[in-house]
C-alpha atoms as a PDB file:
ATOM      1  CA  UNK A   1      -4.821  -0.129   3.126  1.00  0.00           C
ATOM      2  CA  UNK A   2      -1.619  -1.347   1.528  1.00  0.00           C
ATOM      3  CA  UNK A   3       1.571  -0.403   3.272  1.00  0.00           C
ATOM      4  CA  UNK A   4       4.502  -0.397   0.636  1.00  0.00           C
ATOM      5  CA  UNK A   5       7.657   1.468   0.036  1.00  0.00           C
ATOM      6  CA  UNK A   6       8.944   1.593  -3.338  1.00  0.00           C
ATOM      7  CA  UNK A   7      12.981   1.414  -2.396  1.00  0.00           C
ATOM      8  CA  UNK A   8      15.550   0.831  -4.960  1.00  0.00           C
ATOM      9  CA  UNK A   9      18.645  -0.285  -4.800  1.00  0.00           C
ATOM     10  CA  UNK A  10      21.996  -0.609  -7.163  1.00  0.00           C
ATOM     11  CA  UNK A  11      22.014  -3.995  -8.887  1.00  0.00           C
ATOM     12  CA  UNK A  12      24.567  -6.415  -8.539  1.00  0.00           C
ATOM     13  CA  UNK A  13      25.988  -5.758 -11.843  1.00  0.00           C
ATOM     14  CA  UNK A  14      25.573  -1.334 -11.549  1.00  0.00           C
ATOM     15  CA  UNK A  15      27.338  -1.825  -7.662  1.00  0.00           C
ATOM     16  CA  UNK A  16      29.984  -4.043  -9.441  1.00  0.00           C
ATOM     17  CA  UNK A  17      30.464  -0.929 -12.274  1.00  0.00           C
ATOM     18  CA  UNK A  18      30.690   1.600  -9.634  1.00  0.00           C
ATOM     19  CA  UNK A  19      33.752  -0.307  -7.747  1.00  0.00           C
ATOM     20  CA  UNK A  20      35.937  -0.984 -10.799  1.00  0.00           C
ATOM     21  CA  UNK A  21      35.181   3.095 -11.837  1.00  0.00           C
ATOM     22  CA  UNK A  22      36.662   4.421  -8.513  1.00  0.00           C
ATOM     23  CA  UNK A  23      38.994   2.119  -8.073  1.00  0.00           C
ATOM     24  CA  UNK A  24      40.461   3.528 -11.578  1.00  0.00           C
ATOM     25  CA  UNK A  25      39.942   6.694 -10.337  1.00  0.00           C
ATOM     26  CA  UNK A  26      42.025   6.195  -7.077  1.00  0.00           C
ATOM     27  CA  UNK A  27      44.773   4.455  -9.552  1.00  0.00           C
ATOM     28  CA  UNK A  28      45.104   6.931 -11.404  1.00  0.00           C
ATOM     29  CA  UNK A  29      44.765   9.786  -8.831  1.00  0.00           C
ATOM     30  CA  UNK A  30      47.745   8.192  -7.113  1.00  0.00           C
ATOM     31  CA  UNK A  31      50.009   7.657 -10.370  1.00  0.00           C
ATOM     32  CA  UNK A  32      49.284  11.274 -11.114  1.00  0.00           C
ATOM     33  CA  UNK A  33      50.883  12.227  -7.820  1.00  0.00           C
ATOM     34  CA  UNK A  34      53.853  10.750  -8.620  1.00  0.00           C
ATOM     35  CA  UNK A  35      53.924  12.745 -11.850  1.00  0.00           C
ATOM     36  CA  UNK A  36      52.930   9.303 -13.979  1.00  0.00           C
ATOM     37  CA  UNK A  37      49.861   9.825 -16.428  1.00  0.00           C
ATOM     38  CA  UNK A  38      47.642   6.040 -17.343  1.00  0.00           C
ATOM     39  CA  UNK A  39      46.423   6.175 -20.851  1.00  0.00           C
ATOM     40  CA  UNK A  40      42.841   4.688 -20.036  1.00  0.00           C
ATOM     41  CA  UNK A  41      42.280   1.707 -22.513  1.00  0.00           C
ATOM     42  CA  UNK A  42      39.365   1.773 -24.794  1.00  0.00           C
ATOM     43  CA  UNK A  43      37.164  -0.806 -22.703  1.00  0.00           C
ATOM     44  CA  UNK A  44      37.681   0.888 -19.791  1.00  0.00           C
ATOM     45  CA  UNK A  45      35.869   4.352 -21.488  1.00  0.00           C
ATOM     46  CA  UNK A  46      32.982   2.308 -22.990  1.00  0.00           C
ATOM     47  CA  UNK A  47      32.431   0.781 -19.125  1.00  0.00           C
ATOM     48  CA  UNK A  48      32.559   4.674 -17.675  1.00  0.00           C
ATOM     49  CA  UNK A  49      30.229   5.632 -20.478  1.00  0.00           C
ATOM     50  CA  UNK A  50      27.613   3.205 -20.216  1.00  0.00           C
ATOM     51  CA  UNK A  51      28.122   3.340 -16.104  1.00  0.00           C
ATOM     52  CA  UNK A  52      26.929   7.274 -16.222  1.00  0.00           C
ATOM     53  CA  UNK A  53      24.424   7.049 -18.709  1.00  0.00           C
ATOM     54  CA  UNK A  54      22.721   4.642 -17.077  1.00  0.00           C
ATOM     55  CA  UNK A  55      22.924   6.738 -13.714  1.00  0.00           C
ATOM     56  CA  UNK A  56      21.820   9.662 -15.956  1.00  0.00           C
ATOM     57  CA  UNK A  57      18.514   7.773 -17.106  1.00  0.00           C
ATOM     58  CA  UNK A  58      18.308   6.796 -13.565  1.00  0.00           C
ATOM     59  CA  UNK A  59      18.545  10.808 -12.143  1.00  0.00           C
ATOM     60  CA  UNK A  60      16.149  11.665 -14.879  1.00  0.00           C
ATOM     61  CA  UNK A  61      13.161   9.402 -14.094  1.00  0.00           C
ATOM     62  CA  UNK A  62      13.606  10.025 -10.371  1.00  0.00           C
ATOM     63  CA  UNK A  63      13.777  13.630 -11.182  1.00  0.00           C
ATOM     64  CA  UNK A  64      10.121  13.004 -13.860  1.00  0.00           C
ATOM     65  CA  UNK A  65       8.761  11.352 -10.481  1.00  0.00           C
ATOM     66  CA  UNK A  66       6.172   9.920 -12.641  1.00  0.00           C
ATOM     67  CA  UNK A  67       3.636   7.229 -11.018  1.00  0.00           C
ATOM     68  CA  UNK A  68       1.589   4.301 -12.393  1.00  0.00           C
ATOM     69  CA  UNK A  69      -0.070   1.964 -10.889  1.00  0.00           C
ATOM     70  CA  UNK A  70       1.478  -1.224 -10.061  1.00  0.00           C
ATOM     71  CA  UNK A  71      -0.875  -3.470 -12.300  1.00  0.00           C
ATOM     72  CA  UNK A  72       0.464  -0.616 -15.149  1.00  0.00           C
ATOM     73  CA  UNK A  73       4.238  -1.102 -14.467  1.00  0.00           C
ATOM     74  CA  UNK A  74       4.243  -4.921 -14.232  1.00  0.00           C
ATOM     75  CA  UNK A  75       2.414  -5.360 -18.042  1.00  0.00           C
ATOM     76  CA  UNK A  76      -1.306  -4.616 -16.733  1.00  0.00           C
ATOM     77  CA  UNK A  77      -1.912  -8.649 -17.409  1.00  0.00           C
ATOM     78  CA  UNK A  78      -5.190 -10.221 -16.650  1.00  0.00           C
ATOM     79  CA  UNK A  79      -5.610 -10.756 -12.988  1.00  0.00           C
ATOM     80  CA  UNK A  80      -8.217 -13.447 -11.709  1.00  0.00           C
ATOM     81  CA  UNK A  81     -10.201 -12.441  -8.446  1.00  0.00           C
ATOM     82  CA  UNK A  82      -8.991 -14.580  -5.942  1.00  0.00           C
ATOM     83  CA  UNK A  83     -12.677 -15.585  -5.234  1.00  0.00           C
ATOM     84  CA  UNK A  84     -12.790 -16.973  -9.051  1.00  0.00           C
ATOM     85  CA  UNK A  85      -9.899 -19.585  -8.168  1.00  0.00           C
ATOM     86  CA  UNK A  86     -10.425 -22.992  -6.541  1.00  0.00           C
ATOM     87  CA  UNK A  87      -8.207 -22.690  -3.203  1.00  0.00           C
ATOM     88  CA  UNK A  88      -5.989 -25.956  -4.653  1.00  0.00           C
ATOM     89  CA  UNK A  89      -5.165 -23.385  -8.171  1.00  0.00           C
ATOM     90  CA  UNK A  90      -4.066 -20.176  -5.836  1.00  0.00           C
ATOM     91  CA  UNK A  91      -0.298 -21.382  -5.444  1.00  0.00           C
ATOM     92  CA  UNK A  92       0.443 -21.598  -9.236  1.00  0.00           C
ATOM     93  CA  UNK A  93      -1.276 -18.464  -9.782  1.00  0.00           C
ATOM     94  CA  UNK A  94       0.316 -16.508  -7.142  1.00  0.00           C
ATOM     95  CA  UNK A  95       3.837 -18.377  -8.692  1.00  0.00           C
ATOM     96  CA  UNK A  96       2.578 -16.803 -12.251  1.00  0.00           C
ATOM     97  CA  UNK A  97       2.039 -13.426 -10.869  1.00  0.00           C
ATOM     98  CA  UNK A  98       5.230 -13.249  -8.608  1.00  0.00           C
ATOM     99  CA  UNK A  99       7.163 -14.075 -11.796  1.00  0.00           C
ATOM    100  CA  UNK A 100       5.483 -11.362 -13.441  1.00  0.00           C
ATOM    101  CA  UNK A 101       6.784  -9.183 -11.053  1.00  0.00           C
ATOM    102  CA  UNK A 102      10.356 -10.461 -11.697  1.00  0.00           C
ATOM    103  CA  UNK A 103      10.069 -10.064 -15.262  1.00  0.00           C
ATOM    104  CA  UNK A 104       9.218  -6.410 -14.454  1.00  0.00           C
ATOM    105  CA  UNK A 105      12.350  -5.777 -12.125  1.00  0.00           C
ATOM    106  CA  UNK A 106      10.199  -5.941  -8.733  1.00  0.00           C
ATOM    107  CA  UNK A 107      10.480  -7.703  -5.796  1.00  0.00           C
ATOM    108  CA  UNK A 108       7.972  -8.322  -3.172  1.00  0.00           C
ATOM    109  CA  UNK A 109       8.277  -9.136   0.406  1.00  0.00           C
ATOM    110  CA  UNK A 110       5.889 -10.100   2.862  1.00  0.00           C
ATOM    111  CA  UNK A 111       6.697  -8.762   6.424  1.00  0.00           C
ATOM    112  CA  UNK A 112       4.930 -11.579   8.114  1.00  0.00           C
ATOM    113  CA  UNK A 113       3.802 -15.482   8.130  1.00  0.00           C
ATOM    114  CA  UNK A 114       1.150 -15.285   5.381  1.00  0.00           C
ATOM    115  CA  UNK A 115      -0.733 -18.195   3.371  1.00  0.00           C
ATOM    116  CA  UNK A 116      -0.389 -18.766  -0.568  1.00  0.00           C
ATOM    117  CA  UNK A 117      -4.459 -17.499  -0.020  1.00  0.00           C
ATOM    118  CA  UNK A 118      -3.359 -14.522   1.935  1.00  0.00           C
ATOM    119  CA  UNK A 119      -0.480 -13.133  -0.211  1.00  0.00           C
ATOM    120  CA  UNK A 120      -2.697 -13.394  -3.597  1.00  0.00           C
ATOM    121  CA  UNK A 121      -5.351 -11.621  -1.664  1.00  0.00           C
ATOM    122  CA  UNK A 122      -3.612  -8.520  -0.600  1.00  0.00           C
ATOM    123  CA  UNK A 123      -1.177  -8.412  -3.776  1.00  0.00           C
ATOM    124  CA  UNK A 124      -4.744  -8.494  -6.158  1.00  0.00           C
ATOM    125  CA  UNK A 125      -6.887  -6.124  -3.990  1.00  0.00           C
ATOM    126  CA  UNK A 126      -4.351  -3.948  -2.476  1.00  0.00           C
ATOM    127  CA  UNK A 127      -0.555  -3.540  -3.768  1.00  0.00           C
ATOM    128  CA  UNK A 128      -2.338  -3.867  -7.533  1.00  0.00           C
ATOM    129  CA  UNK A 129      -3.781  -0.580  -7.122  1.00  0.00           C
ATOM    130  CA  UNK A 130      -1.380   1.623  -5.545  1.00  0.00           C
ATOM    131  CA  UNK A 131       0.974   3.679  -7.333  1.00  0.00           C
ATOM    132  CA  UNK A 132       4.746   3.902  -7.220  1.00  0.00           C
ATOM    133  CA  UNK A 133       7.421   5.983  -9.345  1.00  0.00           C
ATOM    134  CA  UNK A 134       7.846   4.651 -13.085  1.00  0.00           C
ATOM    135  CA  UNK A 135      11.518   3.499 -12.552  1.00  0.00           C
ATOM    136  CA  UNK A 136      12.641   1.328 -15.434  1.00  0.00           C
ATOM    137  CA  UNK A 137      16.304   2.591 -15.621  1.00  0.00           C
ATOM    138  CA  UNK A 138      18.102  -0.804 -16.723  1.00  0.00           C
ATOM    139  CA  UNK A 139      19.738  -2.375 -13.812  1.00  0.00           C
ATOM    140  CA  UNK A 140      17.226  -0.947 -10.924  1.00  0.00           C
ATOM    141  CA  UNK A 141      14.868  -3.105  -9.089  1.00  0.00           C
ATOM    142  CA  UNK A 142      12.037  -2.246  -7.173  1.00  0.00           C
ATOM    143  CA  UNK A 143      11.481  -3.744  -3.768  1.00  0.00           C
ATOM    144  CA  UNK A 144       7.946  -3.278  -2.264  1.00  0.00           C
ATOM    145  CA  UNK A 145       7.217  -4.082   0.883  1.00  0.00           C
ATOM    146  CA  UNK A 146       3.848  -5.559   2.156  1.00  0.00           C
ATOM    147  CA  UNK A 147       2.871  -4.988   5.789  1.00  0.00           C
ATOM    148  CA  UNK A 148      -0.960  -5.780   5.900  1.00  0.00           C
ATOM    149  CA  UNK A 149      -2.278  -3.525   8.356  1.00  0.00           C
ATOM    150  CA  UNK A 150      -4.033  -6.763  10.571  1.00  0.00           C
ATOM    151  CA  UNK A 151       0.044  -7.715  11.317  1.00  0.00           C
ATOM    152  CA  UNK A 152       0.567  -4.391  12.765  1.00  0.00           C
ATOM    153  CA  UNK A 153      -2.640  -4.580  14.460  1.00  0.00           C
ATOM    154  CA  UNK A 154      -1.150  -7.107  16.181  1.00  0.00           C
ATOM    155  CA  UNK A 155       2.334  -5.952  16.535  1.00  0.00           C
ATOM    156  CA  UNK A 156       0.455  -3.485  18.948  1.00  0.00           C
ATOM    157  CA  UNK A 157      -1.727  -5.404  21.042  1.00  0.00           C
ATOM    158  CA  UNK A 158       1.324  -7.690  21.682  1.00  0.00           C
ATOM    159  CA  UNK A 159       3.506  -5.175  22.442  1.00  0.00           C
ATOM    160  CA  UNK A 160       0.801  -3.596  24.692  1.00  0.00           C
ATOM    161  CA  UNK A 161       0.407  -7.109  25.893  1.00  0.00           C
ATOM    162  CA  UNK A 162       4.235  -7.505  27.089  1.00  0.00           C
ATOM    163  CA  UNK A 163       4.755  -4.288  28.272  1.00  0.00           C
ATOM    164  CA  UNK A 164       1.672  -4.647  31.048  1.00  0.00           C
ATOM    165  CA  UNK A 165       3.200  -8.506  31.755  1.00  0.00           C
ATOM    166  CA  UNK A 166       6.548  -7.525  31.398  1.00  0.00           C
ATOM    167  CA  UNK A 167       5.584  -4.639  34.058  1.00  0.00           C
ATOM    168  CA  UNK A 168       7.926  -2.414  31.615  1.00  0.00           C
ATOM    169  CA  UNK A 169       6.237   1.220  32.964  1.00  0.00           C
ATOM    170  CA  UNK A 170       8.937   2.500  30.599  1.00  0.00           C
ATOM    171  CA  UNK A 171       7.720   0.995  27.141  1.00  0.00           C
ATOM    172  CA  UNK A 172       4.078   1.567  28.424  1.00  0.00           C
ATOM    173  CA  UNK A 173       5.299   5.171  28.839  1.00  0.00           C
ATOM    174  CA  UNK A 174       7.336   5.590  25.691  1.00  0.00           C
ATOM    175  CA  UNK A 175       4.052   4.037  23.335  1.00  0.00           C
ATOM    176  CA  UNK A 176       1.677   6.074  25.436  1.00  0.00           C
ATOM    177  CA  UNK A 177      -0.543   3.252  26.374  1.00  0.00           C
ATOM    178  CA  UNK A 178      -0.917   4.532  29.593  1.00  0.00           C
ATOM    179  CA  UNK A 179      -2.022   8.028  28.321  1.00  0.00           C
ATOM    180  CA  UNK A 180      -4.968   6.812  26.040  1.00  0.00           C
ATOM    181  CA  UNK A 181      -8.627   7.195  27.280  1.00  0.00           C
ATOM    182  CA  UNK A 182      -9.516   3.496  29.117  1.00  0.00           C
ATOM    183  CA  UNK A 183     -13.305   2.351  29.221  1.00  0.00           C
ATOM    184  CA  UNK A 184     -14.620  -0.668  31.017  1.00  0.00           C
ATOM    185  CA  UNK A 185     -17.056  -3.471  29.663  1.00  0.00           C
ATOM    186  CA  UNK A 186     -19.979  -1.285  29.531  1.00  0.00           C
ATOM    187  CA  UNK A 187     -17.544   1.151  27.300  1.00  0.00           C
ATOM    188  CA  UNK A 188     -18.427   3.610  30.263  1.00  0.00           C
ATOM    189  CA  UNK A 189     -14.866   6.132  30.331  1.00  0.00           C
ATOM    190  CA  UNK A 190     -12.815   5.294  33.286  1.00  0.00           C
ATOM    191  CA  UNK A 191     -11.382   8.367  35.594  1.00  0.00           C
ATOM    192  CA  UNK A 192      -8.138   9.309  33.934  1.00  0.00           C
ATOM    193  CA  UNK A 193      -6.053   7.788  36.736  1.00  0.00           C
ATOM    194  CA  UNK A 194      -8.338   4.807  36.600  1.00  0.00           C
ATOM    195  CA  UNK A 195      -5.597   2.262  34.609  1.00  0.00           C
ATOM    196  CA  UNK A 196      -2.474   3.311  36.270  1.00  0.00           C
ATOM    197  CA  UNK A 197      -4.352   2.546  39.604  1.00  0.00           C
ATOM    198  CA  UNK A 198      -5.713  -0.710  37.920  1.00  0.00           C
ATOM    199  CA  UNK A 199      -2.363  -1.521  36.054  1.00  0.00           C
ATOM    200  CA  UNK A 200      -0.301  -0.975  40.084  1.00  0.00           C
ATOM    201  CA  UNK A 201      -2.706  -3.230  41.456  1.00  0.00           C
ATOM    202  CA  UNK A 202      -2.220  -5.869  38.877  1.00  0.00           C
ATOM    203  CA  UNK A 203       1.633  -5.602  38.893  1.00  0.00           C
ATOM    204  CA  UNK A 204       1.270  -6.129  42.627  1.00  0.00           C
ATOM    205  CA  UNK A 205      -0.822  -9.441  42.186  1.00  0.00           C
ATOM    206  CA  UNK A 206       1.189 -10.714  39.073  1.00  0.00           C
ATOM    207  CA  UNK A 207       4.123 -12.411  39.507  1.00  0.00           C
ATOM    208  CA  UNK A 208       7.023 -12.882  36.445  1.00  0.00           C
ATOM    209  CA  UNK A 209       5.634 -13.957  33.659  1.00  0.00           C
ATOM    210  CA  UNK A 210       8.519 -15.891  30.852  1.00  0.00           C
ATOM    211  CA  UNK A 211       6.197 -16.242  28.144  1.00  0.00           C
ATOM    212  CA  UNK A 212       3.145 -14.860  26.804  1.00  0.00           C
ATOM    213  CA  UNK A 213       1.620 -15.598  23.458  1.00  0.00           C
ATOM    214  CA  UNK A 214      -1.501 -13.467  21.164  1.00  0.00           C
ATOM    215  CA  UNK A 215      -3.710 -14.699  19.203  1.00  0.00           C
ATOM    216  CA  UNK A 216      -6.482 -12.168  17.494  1.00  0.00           C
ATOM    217  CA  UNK A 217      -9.897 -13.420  16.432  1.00  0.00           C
ATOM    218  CA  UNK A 218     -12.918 -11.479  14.681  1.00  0.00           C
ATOM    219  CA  UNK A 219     -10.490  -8.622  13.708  1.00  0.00           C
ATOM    220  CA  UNK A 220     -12.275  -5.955  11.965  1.00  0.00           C
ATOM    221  CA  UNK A 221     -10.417  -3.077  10.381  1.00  0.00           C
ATOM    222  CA  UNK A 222     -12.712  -0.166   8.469  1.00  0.00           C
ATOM    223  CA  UNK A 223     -12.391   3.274   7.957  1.00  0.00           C
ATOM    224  CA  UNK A 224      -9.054   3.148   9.861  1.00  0.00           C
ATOM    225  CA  UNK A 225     -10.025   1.628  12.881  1.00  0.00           C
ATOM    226  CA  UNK A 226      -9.598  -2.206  13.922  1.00  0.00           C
ATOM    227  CA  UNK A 227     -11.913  -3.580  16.641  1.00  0.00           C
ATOM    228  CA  UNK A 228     -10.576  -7.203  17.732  1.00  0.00           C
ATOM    229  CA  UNK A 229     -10.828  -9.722  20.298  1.00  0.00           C
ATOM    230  CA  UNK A 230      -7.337 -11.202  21.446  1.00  0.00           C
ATOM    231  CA  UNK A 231      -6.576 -15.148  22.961  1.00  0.00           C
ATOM    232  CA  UNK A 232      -3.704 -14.492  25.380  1.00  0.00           C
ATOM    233  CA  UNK A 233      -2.156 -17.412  26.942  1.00  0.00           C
ATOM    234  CA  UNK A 234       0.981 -16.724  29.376  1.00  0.00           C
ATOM    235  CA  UNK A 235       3.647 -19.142  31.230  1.00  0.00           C
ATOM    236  CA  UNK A 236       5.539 -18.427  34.694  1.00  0.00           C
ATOM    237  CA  UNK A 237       8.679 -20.029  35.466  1.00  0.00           C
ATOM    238  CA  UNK A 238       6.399 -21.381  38.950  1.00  0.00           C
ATOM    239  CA  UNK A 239       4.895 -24.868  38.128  1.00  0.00           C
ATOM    240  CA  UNK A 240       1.049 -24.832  37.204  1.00  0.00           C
ATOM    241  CA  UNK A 241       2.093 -20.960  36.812  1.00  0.00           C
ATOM    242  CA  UNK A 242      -0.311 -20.482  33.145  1.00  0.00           C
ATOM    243  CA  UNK A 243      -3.251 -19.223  32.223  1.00  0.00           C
ATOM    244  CA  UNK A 244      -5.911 -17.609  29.491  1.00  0.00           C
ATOM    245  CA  UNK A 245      -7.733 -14.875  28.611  1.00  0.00           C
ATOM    246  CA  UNK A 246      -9.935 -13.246  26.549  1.00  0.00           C
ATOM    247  CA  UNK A 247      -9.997  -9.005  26.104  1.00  0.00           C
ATOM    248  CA  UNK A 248     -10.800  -6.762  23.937  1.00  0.00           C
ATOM    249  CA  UNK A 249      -9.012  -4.316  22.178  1.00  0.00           C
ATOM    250  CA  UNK A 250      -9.986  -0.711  19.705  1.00  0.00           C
ATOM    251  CA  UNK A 251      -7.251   0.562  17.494  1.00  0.00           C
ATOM    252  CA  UNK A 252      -7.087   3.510  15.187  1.00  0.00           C
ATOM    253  CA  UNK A 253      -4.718   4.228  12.390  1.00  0.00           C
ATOM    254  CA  UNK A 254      -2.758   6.753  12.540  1.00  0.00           C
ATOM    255  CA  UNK A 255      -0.603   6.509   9.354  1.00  0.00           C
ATOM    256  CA  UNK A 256       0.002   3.931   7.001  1.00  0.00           C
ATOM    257  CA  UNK A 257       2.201   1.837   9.558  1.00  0.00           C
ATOM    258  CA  UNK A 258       1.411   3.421  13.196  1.00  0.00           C
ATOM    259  CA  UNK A 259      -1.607   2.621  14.892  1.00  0.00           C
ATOM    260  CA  UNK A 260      -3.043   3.893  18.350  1.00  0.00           C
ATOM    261  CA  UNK A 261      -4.733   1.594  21.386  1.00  0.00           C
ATOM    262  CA  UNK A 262      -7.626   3.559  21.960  1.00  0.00           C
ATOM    263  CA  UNK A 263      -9.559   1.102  24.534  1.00  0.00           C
ATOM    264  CA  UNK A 264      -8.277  -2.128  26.411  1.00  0.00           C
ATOM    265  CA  UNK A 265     -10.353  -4.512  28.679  1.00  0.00           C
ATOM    266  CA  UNK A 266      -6.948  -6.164  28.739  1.00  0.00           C
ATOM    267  CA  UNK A 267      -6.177  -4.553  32.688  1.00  0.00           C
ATOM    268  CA  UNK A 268      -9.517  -4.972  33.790  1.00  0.00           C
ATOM    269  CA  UNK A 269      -9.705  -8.550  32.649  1.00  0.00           C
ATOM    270  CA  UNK A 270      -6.599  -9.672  33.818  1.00  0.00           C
ATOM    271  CA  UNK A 271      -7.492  -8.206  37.813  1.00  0.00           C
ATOM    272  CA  UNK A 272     -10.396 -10.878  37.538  1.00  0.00           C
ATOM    273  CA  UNK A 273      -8.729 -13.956  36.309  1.00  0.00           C
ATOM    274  CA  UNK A 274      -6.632 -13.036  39.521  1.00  0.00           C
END
């Protein structure tokens, strides 16, 4: 599932309004106090005018709190399935559609590293069909914000990953790593102080690791849950100090953008390389 926040923000030109406004009102605040009234010019009323009713459309559709779909508020154009498009014609297309967000007053960020082939993926099966308020209030734009659920799938193995090479008990504390049930290959449940036993005698075998990089491969995500194996390659400052593994990890979704490690052969695996 699509993660995206529909945040808006004052335009350049609204922000620019709002200044010039209370800086008039501050003049003429302090010219009143020394007994001096300023006759406001003719301009300056037609700026204040069309300044609040524009915030008054604004207050009334976020008031109406009425949603559409995105495909609805960008034009509902024609969308091709990405499997339809040659892999060479997905750039231009996702160029086409990006502009058609623009035209629309919405901007879309990715919050990762994603291909052309990625972005028109998850923007056509996924932020197309989710629904956000109907805010067309001239001078607004809407900023959505894509986090596909397989980047904070990894967010969390990798920070699961550091904290346990990092020996930082206190971030493995503060996620509750350490609290969550812990099976071994067999998926057999391990005593309950079975990983903090296993994760002491690792951080007495492990020396200080400077570097450690993860790379996920057959990640599966369903029904809220992500089953995935991980590549994990770490340096030491010591010379030949390197090495690889593979473990596996089970996550489940908690909300839209937090996820829980549910089991780890990442301990267990690591006390056997050593």
């Amino acid at each position: 599932m699509l993660h995206s926040h529909d945040l808006h923000f004052i335009s350049q030109r609204m922000h620019q309004a709002l200044l010039e406004a209370r800086l008039r009102q501050d003049e003429a605040s302090d010219l009143a106090h020394m007994g001096i009234a300023l006759p406001a010019s003719a301009a300056d009323k037609a700026d204040d005018a069309h300044f609040q009713a524009e915030m008054a459309e604004f207050e009334r559709q976020m008031e109406a709190q009425e949603m559409v779909s995105v495909h609805e508020r960008i034009g509902s154009p024609v969308i091709i399935p990405p499997d339809d498009l040659a892999k060479a014609d997905i750039p231009a297309a996702l160029d086409r559609l990006i502009d058609c967000f623009v035209d629309h007053n919405i901007c879309i960020d990715f919050f990762g590293d994603y291909s052309p082939e990625e972005m028109y993926r998850a923007i056509v099966e996924d932020l197309l069909h989710q629904e956000i308020v109907q805010l067309t209030a001239p001078g607004w734009v809407s900023h959505i914000v894509h986090t596909p659920p397989r980047f904070q799938v990894k967010q969390h193995v990798t920070l699961f990953v550091h904290s346990v090479l990092g020996k930082d008990s206190e971030m493995l504390l503060d996620a509750d790593f350490s609290l969550r049930p812990q099976y071994d290959d067999a998926g057999t449940l391990l005593a309950p102080d079975a990983f903090a036993r296993d994760l002491g005698e690792l951080w007495s075998r492990l020396g200080t690791i400077c570097h450690a990089d993860v790379q996920l491969i057959d990640l599966e995500i369903a029904d809220g849950k992500a089953t995935t194996s991980a590549l994990i390659h770490w340096h030491t400052n010591a010379l030949g100090g390197c090495g690889a593994i593979n473990a596996y990890f089970e996550l489940q979704m908690l909300d839209e953008d937090c996820w829980q490690l549910l089991k780890s052969t990442f301990v267990t695996d690591m006390l056997r390389y050593l």
